[in-house]
Protein backbone atom coordinates (compact mmCIF):
# COMPACT_ATOMS: atom_id res chain seq x y z
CA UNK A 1 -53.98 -33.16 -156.17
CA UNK A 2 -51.65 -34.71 -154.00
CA UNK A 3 -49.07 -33.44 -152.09
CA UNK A 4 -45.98 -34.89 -150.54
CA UNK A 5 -45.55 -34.30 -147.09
CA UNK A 6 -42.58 -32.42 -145.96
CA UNK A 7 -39.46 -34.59 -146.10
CA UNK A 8 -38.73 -35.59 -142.79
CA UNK A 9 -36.01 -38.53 -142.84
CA UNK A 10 -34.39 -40.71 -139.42
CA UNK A 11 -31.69 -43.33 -138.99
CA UNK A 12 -32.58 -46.68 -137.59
CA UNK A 13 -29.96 -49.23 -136.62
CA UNK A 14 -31.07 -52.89 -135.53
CA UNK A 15 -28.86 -54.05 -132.75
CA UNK A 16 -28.15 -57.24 -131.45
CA UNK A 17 -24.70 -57.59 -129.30
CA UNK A 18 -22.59 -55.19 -131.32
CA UNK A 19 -21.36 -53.69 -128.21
CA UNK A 20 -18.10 -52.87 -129.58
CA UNK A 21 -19.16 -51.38 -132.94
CA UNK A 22 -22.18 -49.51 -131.87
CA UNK A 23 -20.85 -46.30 -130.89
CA UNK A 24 -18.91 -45.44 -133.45
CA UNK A 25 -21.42 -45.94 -135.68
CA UNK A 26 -23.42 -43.57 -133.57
CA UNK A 27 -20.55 -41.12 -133.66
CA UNK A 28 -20.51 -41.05 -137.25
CA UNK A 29 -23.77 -40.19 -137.77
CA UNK A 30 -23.95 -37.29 -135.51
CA UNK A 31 -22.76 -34.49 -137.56
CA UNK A 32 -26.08 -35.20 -140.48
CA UNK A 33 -27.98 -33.96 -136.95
CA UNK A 34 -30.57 -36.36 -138.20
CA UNK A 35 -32.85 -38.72 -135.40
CA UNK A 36 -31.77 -41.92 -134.95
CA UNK A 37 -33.60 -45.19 -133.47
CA UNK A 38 -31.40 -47.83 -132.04
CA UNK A 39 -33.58 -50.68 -132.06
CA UNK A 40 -32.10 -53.18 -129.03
CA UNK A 41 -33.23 -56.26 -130.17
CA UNK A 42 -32.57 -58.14 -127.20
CA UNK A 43 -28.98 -57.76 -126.49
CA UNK A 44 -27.18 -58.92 -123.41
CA UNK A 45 -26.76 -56.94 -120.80
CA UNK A 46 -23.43 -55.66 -121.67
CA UNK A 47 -24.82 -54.33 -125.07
CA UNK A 48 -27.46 -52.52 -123.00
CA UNK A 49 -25.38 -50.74 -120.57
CA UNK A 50 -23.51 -49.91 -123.58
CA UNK A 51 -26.68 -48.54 -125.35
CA UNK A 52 -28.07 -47.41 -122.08
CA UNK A 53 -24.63 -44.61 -121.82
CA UNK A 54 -25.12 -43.69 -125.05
CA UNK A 55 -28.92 -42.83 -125.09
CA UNK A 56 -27.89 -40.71 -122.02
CA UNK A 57 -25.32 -38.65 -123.60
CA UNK A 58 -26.72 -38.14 -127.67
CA UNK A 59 -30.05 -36.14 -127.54
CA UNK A 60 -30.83 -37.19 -131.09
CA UNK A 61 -31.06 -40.96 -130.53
CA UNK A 62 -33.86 -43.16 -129.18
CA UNK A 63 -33.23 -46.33 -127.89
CA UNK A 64 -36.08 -48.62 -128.25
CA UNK A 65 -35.45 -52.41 -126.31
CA UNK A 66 -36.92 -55.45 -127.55
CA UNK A 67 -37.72 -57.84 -124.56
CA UNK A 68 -36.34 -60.80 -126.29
CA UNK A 69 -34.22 -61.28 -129.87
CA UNK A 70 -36.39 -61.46 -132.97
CA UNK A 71 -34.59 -61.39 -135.99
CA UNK A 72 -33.14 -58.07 -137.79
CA UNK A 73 -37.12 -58.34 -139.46
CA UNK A 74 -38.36 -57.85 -136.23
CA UNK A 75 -36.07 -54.84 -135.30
CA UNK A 76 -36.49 -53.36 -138.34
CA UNK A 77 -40.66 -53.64 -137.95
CA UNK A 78 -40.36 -51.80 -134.78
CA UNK A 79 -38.03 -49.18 -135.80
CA UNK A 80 -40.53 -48.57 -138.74
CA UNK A 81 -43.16 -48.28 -136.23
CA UNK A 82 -41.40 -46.06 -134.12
CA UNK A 83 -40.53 -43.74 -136.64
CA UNK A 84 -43.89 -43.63 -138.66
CA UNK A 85 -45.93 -42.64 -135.23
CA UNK A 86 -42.88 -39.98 -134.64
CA UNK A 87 -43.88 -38.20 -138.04
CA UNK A 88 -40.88 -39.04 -140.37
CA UNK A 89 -41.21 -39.67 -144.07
CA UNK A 90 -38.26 -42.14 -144.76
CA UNK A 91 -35.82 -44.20 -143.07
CA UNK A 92 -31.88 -44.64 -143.72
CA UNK A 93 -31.61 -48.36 -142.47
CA UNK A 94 -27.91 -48.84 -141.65
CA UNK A 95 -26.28 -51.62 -139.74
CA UNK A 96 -24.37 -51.51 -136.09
CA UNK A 97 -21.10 -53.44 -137.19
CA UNK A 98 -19.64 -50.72 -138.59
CA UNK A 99 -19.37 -51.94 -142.44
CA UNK A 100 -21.48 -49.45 -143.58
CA UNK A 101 -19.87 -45.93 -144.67
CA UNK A 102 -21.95 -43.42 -143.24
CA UNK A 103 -20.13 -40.79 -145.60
CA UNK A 104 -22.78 -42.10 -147.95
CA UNK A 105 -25.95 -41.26 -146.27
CA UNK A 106 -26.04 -37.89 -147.68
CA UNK A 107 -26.33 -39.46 -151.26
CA UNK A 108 -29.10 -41.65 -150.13
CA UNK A 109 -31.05 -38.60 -148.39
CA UNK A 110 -30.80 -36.97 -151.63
CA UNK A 111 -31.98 -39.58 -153.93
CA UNK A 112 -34.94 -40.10 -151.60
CA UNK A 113 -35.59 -36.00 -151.69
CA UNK A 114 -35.54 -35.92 -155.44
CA UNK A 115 -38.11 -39.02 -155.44
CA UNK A 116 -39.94 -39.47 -152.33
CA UNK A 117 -41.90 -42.68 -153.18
CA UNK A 118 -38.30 -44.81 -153.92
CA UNK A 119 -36.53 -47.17 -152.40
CA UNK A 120 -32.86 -46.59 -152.61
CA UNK A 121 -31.11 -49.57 -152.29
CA UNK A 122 -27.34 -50.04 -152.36
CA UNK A 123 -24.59 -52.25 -154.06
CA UNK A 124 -21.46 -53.01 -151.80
CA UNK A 125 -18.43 -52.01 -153.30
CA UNK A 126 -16.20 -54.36 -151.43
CA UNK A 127 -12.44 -54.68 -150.31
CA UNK A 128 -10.50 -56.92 -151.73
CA UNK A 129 -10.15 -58.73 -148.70
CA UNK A 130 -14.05 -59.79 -148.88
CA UNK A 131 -14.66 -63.20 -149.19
CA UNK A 132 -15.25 -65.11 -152.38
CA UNK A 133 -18.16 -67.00 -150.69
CA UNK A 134 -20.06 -63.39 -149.78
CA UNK A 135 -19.77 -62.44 -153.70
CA UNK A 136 -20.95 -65.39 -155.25
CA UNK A 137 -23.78 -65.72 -152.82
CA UNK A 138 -24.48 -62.15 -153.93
CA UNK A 139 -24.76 -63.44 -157.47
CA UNK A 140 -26.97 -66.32 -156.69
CA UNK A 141 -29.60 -64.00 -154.23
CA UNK A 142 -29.54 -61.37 -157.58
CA UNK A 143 -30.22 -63.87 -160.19
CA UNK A 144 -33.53 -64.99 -157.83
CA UNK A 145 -34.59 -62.02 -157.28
CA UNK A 146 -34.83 -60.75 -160.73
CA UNK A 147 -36.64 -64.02 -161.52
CA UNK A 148 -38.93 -62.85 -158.56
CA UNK A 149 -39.59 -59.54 -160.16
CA UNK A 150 -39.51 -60.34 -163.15
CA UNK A 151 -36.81 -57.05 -163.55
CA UNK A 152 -33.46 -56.22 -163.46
CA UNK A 153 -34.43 -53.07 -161.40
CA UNK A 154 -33.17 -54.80 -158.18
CA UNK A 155 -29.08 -55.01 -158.46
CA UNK A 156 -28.53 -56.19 -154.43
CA UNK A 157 -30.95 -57.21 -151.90
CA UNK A 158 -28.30 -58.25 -149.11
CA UNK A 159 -26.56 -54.64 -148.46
CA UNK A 160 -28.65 -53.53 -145.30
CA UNK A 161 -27.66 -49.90 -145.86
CA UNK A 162 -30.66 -48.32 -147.86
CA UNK A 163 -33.42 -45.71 -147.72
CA UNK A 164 -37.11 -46.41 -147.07
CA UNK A 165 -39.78 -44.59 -147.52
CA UNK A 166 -42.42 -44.99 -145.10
CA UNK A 167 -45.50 -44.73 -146.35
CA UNK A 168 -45.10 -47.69 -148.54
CA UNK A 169 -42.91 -49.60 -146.37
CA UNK A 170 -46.35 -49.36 -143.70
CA UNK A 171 -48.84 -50.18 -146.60
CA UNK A 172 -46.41 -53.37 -147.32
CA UNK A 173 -46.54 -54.75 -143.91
CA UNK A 174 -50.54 -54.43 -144.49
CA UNK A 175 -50.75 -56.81 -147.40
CA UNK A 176 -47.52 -59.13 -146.97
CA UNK A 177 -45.98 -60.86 -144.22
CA UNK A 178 -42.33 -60.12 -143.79
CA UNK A 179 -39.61 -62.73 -142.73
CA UNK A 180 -37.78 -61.48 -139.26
CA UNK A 181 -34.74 -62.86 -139.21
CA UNK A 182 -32.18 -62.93 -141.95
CA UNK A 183 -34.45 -63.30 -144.91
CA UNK A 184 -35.78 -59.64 -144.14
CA UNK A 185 -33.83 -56.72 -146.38
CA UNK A 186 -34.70 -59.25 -149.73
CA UNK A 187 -38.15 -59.80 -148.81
CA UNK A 188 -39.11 -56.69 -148.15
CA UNK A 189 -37.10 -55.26 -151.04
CA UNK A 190 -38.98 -57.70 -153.67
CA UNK A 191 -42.42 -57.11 -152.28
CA UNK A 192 -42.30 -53.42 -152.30
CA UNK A 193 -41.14 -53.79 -156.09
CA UNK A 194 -44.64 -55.87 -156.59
CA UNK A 195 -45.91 -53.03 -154.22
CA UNK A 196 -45.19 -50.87 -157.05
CA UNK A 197 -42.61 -48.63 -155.64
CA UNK A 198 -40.17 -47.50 -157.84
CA UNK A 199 -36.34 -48.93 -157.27
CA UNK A 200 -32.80 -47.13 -157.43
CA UNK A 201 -29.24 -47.97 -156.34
CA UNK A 202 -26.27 -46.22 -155.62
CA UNK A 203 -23.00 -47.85 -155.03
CA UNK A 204 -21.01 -47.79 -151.81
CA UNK A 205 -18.27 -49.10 -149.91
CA UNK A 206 -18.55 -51.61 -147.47
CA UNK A 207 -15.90 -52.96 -144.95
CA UNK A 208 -15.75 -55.97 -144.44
CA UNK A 209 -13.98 -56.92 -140.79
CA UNK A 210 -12.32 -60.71 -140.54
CA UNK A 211 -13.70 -61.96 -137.37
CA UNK A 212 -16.23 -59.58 -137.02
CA UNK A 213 -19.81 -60.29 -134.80
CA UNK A 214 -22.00 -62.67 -137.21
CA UNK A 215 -25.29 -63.87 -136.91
CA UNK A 216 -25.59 -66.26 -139.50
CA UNK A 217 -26.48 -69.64 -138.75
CA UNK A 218 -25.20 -71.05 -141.61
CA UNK A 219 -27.33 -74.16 -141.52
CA UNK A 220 -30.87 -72.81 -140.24
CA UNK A 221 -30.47 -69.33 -142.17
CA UNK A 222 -29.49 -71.28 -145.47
CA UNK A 223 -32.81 -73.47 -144.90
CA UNK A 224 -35.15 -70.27 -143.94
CA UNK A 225 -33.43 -67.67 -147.10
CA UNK A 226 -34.37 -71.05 -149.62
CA UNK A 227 -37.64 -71.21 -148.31
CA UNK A 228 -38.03 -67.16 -148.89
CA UNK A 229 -37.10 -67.66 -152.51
CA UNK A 230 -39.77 -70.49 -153.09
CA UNK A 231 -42.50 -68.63 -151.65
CA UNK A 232 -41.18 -65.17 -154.01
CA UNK A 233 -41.28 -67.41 -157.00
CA UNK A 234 -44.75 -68.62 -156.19
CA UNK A 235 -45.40 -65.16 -155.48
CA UNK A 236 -44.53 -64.15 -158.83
CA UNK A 237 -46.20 -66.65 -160.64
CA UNK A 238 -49.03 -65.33 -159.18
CA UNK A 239 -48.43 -62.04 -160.08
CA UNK A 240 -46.64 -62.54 -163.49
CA UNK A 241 -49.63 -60.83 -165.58
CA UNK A 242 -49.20 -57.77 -163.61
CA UNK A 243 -44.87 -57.89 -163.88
CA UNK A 244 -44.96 -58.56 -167.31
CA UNK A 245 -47.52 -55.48 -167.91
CA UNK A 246 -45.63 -53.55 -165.55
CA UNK A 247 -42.27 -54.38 -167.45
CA UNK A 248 -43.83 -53.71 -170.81
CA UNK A 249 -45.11 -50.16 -169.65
């Protein structure tokens, strides 16, 4: 029989030149007492003296600095690294910009308890100040992705404020390569679904901050996320037998 391992959850927050956000995203993490990985993913050096101060003075937090910027994918790799070889059973993935309501981890944490082989995704409950072109791209990124897996299981893929657990994020990184840059939170979302690990989603509220610290190249990002969703539907073409038995079960 097997047996879960104790449930043993951390934070990790990707990082690249959020200087200005970053601590109070720290500070409003603080009082779940949980471990948190700030994964530096080659920030300039005012970012790091930034992250540098606040390593110093927060016992839980780890910062872990990337020689050179690699794409959330590759932050997020590391921090899953990190944290697996530390001990911990699932990660709460949540952004340094400070959209993310960290009021909401809590939820998460407890979805993730009661089943500790999900993911726990999230769907952004947005202002109304959000911009038209963010929701309709949302639309266009869900309707792929449920042709990817073949399921409606998947509401959002873009939110980067979710719950991982571990052991099948690691086993996923064994059998698929995962985009680093901005392509990363759907790819890995749709090929832990073909994984086989179950999928829920819980709602929360995301700010969204006019002139806030974007990394979006609209032009490059646009050409890599279109070349994610061919290779996902080629993907699931090749794996349709097993979605379609999968969706009949």
């Amino acid at each position: 029989m097997n047996r879960q391992p104790p449930f043993n959850p951390c934070i990790i927050v990707p990082i690249y030149n959020n200087r200005d956000t970053i601590r109070a995203v720290i500070t409003s993490v603080e009082p779940l007492h949980l471990p948190c990985l700030i994964v530096d993913d080659g920030s300039d050096d005012a970012t790091r003296q930034v992250l540098a101060g606040i390593g110093a003075a927060c016992d839980y937090v780890d910062v872990i600095t990337r020689p050179a910027n690699g794409g959330k994918g590759a932050a997020m790799r590391d921090g899953f690294t990190a944290a697996a070889d530390h001990g911990y059973t699932h990660a709460i993935q949540i952004d340094a910009d400070g959209q993310h309501d960290a009021d909401d981890i809590p939820r998460f944490l407890a979805a993730a308890r009661d089943a500790p082989d999900t993911l726990i995704l999230s769907r952004p409950l947005f202002d109304d100040d959000a911009p038209k072109a963010r929701r309709y791209g949302r639309l266009v990124t869900t309707f792929f992705v449920w042709l990817e897996t073949w399921s409606t299981d998947i509401k959002d893929t873009l939110c980067g404020f979710r719950c991982y657990p571990l052991d099948a994020v690691m086993r996923c990184y064994t059998r698929a390569a995962i985009g680093n840059g901005m392509v990363f939170d759907t790819e890995i979302a749709v090929h832990l679904y073909w994984q086989g690990t179950p999928v829920r989603t819980l709602d929360t509220h995301v700010t969204y901050t006019d002139g806030g610290l974007s990394h979006f190249d609209y032009i490059g990002d646009n050409l890599r996320i279109s070349w994610m969703h061919t290779k996902l539907i080629v993907g699931m073409l090749l794996r349709l037998p097993q979605l379609l038995a999968r969706k009949r079960g």
